[in-house]
C-alpha atoms as a PDB file:
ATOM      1  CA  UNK A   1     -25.731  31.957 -34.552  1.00  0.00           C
ATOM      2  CA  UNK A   2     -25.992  29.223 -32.468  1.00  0.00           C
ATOM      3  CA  UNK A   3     -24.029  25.851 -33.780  1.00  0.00           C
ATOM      4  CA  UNK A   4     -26.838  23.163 -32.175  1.00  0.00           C
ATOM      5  CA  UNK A   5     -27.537  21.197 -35.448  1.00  0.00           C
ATOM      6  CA  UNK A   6     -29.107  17.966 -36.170  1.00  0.00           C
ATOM      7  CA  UNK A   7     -25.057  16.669 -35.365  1.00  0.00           C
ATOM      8  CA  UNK A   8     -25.236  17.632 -31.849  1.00  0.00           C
ATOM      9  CA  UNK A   9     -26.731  15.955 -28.621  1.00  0.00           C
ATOM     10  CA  UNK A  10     -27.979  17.576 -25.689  1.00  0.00           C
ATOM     11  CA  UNK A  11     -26.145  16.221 -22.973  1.00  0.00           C
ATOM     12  CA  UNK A  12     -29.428  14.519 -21.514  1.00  0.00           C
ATOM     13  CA  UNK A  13     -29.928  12.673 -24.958  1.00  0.00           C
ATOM     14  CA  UNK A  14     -26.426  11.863 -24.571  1.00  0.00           C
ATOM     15  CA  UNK A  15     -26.089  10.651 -21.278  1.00  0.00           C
ATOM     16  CA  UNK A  16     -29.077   7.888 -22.036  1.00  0.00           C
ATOM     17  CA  UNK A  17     -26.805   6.623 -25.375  1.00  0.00           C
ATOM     18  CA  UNK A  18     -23.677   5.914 -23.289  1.00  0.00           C
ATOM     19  CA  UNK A  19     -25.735   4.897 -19.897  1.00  0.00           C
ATOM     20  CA  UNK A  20     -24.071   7.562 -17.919  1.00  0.00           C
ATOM     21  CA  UNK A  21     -25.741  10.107 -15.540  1.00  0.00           C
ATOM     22  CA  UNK A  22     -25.735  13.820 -16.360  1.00  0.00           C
ATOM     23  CA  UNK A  23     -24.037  14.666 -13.239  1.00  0.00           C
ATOM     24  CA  UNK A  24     -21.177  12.319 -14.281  1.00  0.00           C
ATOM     25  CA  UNK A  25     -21.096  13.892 -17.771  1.00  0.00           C
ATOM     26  CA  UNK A  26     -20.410  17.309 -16.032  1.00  0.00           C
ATOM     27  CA  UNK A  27     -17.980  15.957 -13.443  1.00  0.00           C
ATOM     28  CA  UNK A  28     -16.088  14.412 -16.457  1.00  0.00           C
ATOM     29  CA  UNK A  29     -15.999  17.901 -18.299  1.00  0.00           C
ATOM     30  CA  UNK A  30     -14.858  19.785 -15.012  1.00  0.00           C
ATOM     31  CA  UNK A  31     -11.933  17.450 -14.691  1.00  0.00           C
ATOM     32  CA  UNK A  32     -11.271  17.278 -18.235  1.00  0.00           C
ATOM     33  CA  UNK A  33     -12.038  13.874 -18.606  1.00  0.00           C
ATOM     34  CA  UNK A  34     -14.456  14.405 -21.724  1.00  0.00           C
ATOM     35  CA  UNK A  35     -15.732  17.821 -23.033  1.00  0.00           C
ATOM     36  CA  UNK A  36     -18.408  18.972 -24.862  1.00  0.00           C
ATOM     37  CA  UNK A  37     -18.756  19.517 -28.308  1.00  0.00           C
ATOM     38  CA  UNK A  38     -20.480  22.984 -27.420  1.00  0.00           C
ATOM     39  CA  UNK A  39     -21.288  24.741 -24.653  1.00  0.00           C
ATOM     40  CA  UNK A  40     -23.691  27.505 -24.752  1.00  0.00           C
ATOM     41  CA  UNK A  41     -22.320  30.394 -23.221  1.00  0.00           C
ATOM     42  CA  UNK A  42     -25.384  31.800 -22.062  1.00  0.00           C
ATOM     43  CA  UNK A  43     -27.123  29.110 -20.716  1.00  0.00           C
ATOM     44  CA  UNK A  44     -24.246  26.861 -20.157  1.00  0.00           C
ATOM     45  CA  UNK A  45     -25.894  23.411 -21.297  1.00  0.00           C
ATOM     46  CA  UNK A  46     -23.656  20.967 -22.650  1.00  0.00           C
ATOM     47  CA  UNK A  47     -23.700  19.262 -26.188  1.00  0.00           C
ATOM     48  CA  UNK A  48     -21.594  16.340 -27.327  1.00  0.00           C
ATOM     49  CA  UNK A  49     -21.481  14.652 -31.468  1.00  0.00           C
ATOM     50  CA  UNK A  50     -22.623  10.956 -31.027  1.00  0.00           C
ATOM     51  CA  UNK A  51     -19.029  10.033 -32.409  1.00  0.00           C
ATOM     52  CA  UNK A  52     -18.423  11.219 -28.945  1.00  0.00           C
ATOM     53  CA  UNK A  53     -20.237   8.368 -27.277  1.00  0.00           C
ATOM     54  CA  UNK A  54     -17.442   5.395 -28.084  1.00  0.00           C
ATOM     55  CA  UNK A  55     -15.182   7.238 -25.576  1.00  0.00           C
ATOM     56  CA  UNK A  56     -18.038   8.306 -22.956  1.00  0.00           C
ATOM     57  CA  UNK A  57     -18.680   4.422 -23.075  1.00  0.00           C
ATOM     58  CA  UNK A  58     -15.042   3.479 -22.212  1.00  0.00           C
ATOM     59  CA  UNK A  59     -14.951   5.958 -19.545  1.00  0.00           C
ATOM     60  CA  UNK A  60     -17.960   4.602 -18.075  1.00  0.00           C
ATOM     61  CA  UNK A  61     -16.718   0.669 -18.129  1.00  0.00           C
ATOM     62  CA  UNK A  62     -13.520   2.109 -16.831  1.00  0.00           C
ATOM     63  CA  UNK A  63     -14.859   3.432 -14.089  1.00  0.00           C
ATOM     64  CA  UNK A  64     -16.453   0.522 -13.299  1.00  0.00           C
ATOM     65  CA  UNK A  65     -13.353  -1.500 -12.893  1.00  0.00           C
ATOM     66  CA  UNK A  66     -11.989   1.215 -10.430  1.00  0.00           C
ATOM     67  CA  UNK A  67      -9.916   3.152 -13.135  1.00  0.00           C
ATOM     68  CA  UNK A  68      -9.232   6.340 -12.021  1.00  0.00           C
ATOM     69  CA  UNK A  69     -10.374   9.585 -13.334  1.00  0.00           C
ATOM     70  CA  UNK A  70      -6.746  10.525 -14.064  1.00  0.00           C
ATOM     71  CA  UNK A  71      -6.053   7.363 -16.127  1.00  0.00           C
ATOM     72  CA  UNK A  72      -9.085   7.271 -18.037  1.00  0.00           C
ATOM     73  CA  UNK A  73      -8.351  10.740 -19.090  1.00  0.00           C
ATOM     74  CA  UNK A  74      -5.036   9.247 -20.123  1.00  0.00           C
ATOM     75  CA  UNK A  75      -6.109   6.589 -22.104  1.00  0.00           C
ATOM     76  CA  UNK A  76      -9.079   9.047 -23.794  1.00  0.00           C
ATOM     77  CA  UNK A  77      -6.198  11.634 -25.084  1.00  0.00           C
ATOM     78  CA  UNK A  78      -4.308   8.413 -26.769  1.00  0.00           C
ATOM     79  CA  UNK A  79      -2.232   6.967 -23.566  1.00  0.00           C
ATOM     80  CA  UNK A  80      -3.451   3.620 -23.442  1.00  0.00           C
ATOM     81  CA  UNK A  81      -1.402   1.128 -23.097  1.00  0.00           C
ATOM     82  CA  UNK A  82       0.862   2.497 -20.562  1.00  0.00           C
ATOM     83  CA  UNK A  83      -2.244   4.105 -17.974  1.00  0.00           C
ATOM     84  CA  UNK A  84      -3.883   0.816 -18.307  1.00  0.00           C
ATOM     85  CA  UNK A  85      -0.758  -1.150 -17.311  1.00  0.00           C
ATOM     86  CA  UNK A  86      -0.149   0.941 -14.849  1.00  0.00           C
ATOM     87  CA  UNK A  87      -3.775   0.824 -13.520  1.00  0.00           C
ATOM     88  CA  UNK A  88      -3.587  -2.598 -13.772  1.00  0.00           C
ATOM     89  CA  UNK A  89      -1.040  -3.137 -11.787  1.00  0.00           C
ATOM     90  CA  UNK A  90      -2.454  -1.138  -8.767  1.00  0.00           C
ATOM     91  CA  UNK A  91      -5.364  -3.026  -9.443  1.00  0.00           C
ATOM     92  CA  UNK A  92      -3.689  -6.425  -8.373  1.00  0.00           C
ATOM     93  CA  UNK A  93      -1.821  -5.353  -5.503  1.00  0.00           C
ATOM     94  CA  UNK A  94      -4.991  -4.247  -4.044  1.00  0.00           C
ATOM     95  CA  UNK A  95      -6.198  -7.418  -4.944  1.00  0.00           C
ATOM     96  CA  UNK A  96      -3.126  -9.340  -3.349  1.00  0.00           C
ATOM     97  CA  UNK A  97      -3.509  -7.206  -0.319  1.00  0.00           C
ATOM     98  CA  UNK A  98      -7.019  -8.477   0.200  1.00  0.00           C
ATOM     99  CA  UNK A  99      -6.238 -11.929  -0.170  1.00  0.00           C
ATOM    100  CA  UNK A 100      -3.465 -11.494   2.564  1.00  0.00           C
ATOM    101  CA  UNK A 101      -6.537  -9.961   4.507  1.00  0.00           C
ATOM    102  CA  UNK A 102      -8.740 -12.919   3.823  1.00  0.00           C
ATOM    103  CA  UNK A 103      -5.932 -15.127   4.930  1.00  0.00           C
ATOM    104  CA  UNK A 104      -5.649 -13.626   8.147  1.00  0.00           C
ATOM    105  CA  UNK A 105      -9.200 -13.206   8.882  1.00  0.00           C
ATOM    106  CA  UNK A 106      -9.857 -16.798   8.726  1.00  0.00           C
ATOM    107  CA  UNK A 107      -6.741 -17.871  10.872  1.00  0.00           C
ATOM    108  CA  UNK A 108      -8.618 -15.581  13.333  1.00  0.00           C
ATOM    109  CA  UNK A 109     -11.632 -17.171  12.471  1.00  0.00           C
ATOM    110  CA  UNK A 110     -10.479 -20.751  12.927  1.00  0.00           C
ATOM    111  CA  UNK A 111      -8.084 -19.971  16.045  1.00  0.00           C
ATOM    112  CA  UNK A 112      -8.990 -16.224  17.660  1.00  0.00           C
ATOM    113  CA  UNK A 113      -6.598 -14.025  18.570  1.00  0.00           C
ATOM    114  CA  UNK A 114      -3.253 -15.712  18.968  1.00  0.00           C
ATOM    115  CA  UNK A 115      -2.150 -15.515  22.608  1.00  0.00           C
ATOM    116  CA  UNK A 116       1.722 -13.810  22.325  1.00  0.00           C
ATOM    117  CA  UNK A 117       4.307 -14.223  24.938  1.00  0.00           C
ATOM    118  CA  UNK A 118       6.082 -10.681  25.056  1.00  0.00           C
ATOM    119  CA  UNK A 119       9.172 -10.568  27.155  1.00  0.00           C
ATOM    120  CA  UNK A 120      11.516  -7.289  27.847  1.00  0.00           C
ATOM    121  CA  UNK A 121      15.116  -7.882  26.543  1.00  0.00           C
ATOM    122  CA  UNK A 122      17.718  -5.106  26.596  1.00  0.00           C
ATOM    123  CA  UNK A 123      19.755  -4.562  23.351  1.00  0.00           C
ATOM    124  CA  UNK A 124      22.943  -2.943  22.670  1.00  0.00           C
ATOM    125  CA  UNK A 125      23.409   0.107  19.880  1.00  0.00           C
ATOM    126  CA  UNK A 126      24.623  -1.692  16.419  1.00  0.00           C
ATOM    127  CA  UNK A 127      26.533   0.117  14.087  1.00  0.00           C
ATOM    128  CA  UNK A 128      24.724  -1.024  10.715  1.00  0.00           C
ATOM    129  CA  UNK A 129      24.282  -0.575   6.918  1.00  0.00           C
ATOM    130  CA  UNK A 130      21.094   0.499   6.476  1.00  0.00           C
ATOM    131  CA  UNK A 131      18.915   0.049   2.503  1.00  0.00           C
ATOM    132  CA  UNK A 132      15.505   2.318   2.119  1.00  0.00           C
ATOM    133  CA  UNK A 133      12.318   2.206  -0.181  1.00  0.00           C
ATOM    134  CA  UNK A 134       9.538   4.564  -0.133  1.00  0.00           C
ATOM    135  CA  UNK A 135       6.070   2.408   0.205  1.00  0.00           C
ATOM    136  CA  UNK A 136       2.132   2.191   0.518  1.00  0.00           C
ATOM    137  CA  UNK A 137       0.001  -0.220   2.496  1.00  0.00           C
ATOM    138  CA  UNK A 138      -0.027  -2.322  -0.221  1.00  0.00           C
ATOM    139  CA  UNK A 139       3.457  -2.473  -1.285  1.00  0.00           C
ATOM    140  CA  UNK A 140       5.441  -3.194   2.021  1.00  0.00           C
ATOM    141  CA  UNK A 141       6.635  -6.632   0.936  1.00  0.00           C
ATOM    142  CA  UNK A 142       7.687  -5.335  -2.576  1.00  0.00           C
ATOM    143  CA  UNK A 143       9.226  -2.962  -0.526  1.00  0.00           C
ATOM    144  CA  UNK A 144      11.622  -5.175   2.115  1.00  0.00           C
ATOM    145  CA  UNK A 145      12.367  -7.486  -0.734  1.00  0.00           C
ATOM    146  CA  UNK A 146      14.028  -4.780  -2.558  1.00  0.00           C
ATOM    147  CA  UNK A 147      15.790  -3.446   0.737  1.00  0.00           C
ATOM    148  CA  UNK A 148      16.764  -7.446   1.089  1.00  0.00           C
ATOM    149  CA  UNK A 149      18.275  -7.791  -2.315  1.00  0.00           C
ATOM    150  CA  UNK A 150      20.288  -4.237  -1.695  1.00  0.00           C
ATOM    151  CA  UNK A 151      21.648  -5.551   1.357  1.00  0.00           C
ATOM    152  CA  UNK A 152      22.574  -9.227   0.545  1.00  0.00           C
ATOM    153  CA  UNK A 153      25.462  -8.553  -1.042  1.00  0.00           C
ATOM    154  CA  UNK A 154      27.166  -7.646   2.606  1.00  0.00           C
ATOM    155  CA  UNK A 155      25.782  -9.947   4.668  1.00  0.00           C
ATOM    156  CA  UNK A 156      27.437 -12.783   6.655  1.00  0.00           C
ATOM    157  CA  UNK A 157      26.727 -16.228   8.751  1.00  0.00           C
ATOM    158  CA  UNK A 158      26.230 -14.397  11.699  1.00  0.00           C
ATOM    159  CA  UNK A 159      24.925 -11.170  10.415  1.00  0.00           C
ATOM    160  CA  UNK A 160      20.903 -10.380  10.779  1.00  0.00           C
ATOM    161  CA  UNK A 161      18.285  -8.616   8.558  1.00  0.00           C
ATOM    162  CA  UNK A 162      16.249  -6.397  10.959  1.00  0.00           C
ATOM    163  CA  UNK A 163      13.240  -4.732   9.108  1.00  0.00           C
ATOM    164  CA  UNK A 164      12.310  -1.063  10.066  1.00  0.00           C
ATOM    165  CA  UNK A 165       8.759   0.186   9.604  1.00  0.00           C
ATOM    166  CA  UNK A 166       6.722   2.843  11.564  1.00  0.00           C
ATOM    167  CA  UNK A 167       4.151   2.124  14.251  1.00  0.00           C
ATOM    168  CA  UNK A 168       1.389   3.905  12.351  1.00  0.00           C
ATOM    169  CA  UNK A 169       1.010   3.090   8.995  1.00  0.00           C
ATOM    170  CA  UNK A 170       0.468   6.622   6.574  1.00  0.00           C
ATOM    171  CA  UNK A 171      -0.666   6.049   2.625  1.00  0.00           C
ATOM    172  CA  UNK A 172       3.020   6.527   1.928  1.00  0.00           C
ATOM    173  CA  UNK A 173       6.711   5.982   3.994  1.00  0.00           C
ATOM    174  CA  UNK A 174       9.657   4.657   4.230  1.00  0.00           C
ATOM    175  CA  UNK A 175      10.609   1.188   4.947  1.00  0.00           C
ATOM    176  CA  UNK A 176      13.786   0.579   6.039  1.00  0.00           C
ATOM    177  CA  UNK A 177      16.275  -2.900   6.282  1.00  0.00           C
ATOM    178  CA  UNK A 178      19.532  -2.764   8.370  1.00  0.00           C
ATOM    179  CA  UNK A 179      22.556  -5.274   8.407  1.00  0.00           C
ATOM    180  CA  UNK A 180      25.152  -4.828  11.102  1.00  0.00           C
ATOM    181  CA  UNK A 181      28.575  -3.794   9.636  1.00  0.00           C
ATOM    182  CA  UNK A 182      31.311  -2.484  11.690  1.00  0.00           C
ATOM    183  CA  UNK A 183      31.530   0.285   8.783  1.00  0.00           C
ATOM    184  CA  UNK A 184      28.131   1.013   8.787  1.00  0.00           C
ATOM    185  CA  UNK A 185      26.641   4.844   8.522  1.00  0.00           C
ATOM    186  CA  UNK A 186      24.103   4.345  10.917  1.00  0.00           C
ATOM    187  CA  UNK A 187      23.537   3.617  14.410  1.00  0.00           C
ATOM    188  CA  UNK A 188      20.588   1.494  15.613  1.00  0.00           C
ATOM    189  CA  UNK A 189      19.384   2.384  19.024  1.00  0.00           C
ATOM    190  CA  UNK A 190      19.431   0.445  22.020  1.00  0.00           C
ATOM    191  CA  UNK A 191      17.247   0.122  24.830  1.00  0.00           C
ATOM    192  CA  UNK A 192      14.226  -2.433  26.591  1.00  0.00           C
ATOM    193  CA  UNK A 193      12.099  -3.380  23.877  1.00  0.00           C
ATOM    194  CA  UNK A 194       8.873  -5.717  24.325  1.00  0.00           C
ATOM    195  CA  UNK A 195       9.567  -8.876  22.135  1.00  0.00           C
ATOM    196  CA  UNK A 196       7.948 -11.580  20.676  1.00  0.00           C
ATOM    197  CA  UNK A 197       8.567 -14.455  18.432  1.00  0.00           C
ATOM    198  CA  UNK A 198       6.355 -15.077  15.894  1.00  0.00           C
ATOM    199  CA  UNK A 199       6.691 -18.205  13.971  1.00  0.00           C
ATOM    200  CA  UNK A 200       4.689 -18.701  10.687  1.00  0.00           C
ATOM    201  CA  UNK A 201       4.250 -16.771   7.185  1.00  0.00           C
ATOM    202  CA  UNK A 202       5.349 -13.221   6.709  1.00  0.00           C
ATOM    203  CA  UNK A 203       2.472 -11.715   5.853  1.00  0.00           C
ATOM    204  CA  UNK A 204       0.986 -12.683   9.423  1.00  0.00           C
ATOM    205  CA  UNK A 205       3.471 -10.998  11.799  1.00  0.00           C
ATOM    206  CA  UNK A 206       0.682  -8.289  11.805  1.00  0.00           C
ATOM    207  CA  UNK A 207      -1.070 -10.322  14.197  1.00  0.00           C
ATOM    208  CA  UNK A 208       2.389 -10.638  16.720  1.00  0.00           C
ATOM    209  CA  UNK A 209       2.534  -6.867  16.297  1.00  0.00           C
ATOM    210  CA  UNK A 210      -0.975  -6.458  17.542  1.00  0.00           C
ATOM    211  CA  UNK A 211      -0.195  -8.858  20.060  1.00  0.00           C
ATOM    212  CA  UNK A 212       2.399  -6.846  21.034  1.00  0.00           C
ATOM    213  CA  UNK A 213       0.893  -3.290  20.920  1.00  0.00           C
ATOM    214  CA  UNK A 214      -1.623  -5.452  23.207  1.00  0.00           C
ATOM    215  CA  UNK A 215       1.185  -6.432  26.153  1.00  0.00           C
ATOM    216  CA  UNK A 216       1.969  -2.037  26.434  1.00  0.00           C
ATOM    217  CA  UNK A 217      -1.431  -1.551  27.200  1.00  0.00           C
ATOM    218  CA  UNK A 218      -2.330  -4.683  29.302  1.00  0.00           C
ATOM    219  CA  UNK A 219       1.255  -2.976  31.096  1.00  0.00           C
ATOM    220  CA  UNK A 220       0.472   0.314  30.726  1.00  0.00           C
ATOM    221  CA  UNK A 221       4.073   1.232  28.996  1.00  0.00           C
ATOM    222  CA  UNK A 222       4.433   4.084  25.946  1.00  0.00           C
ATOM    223  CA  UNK A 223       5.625   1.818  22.537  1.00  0.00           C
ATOM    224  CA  UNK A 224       8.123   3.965  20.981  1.00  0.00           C
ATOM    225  CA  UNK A 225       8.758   3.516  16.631  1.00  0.00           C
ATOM    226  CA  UNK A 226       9.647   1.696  14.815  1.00  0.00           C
ATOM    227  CA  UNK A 227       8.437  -1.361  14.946  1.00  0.00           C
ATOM    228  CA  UNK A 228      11.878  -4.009  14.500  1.00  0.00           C
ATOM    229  CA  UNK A 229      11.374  -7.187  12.311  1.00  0.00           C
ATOM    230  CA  UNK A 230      14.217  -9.342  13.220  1.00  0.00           C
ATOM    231  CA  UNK A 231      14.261 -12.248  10.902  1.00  0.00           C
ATOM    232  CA  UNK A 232      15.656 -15.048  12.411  1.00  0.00           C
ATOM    233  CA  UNK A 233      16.000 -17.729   9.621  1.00  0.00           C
ATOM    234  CA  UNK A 234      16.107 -18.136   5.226  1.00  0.00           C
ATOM    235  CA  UNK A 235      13.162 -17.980   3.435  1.00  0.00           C
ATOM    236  CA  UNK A 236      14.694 -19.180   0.320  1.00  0.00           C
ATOM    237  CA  UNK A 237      15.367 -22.775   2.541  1.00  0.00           C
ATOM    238  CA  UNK A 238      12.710 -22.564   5.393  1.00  0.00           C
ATOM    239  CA  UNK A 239       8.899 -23.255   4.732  1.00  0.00           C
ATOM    240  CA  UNK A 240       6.603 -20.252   5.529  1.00  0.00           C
ATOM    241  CA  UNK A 241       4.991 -21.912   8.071  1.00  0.00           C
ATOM    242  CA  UNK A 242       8.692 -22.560   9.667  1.00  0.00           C
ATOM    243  CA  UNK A 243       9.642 -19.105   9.199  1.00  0.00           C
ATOM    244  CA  UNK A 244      10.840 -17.013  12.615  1.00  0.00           C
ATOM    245  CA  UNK A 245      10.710 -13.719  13.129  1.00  0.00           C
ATOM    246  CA  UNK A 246      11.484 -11.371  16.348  1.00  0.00           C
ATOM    247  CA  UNK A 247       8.751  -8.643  16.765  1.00  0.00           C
ATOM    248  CA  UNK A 248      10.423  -5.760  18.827  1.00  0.00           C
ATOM    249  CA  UNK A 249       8.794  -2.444  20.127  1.00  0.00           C
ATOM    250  CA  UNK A 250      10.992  -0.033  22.211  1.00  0.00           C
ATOM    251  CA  UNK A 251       9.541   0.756  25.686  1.00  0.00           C
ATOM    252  CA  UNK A 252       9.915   4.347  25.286  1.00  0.00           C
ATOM    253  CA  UNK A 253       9.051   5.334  29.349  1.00  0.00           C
ATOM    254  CA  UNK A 254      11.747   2.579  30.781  1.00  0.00           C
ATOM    255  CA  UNK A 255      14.018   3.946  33.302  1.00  0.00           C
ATOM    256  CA  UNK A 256      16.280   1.040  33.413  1.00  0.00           C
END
């Protein structure tokens, strides 16, 4: 005997009370999001008890604040607290990483493209120490801070930070910060390298990388990863504005 009673909802009936489409009703069952009640099993339609509908409406709002599927199944099977932190917190780097992206985009708004002087300087092989941290996108400064704070411990007056990170961005890798140490583990290549200064906030040396990138194929020379952030002064003491840092790409087809 069937067990569709006055209880149970079809899932179009359903759908209308929690303002969700059918399709997204199914695509929440196939991922295990929110079943049914009942499924027929010979004509496969869907029905759902209207106590059902209080988490059909969360998933829906969810969703509309970018929650993923994953989470909100989380937080539907009692996980609250903890998927919503955590989806809030992606939620507000993305939104940090925008703002970054509206900063720049109106400094090339107001300016254009910043004109960068690239020499070619030749640098020796350093022995160094080297601190890594996986990374996103979005989380590259997190990222180099925590590399920083690894490494601070060793440095010296004269030593330099010099930030690692690959030419082409993926959704994840590594970031990498080295400190020169006559003990060090590691050895940091040498060779010509187009450089640049580029003075001003951290989260603008994109545009003296570009500028950079630009100057091999103005030159028509092969960049070879990674890209070298040499930072040149504090940031704890020196305004961002202030702040120096040495953009280096190595010329991979010199023959010097």
């Amino acid at each position: 005997m069937s067990p569709v009673s006055d209880d149970l909802l079809p899932i179009g009936r359903f759908a209308r009370l929690c303002r969700l489409s059918v399709k997204q009703l199914r695509h929440y069952d196939d991922l295990g999001v929110l079943a049914p009640a009942w499924t027929d099993p010979v004509s496969g339609y869907r029905y759902y008890r209207p106590a059902q509908a209080r988490d059909a409406l969360l998933a829906g709002l969810l969703r509309t604040m970018d929650v993923p599927l994953p989470v909100v199944a989380r937080v539907l099977s009692g996980d609250e607290g903890g998927a919503l932190r955590a989806a809030r917190d992606r939620i507000e780097a993305d939104i940090a990483r925008r703002r970054r992206g509206l900063r720049l985009l109106d400094r090339v708004l107001a300016d254009g493209l910043p004109e960068t002087e690239v020499s070619v300087v030749r640098e020796p092989a350093r022995r160094v120490v080297v601190a890594r941290e996986a990374a996103t996108p979005s989380t590259i400064a997190a990222a180099t801070s925590a590399c920083v704070a690894r490494l601070l411990p060793r440095m010296t007056p004269d030593g330099l930070l010099i930030g690692l990170f690959p030419l082409d961005l993926a959704e994840e890798f590594e970031v990498r910060v080295t400190i020169q140490a006559e003990d060090g583990d590691d050895v940091l290549p040498g060779g010509a390298f187009a450089s640049a200064v580029h003075t001003g906030p951290y989260e603008e040396i994109s545009l003296t990388v570009h500028g950079v990138l630009a100057w091999f194929g103005d030159h028509g020379h092969t960049p070879a990863g990674p890209v070298r952030e040499v930072y040149l002064n504090d940031p704890a003491t020196t305004p961002p504005e202030r702040l120096e840092t040495r953009v280096m790409i190595r010329v991979e087809d010199d023959q010097r």
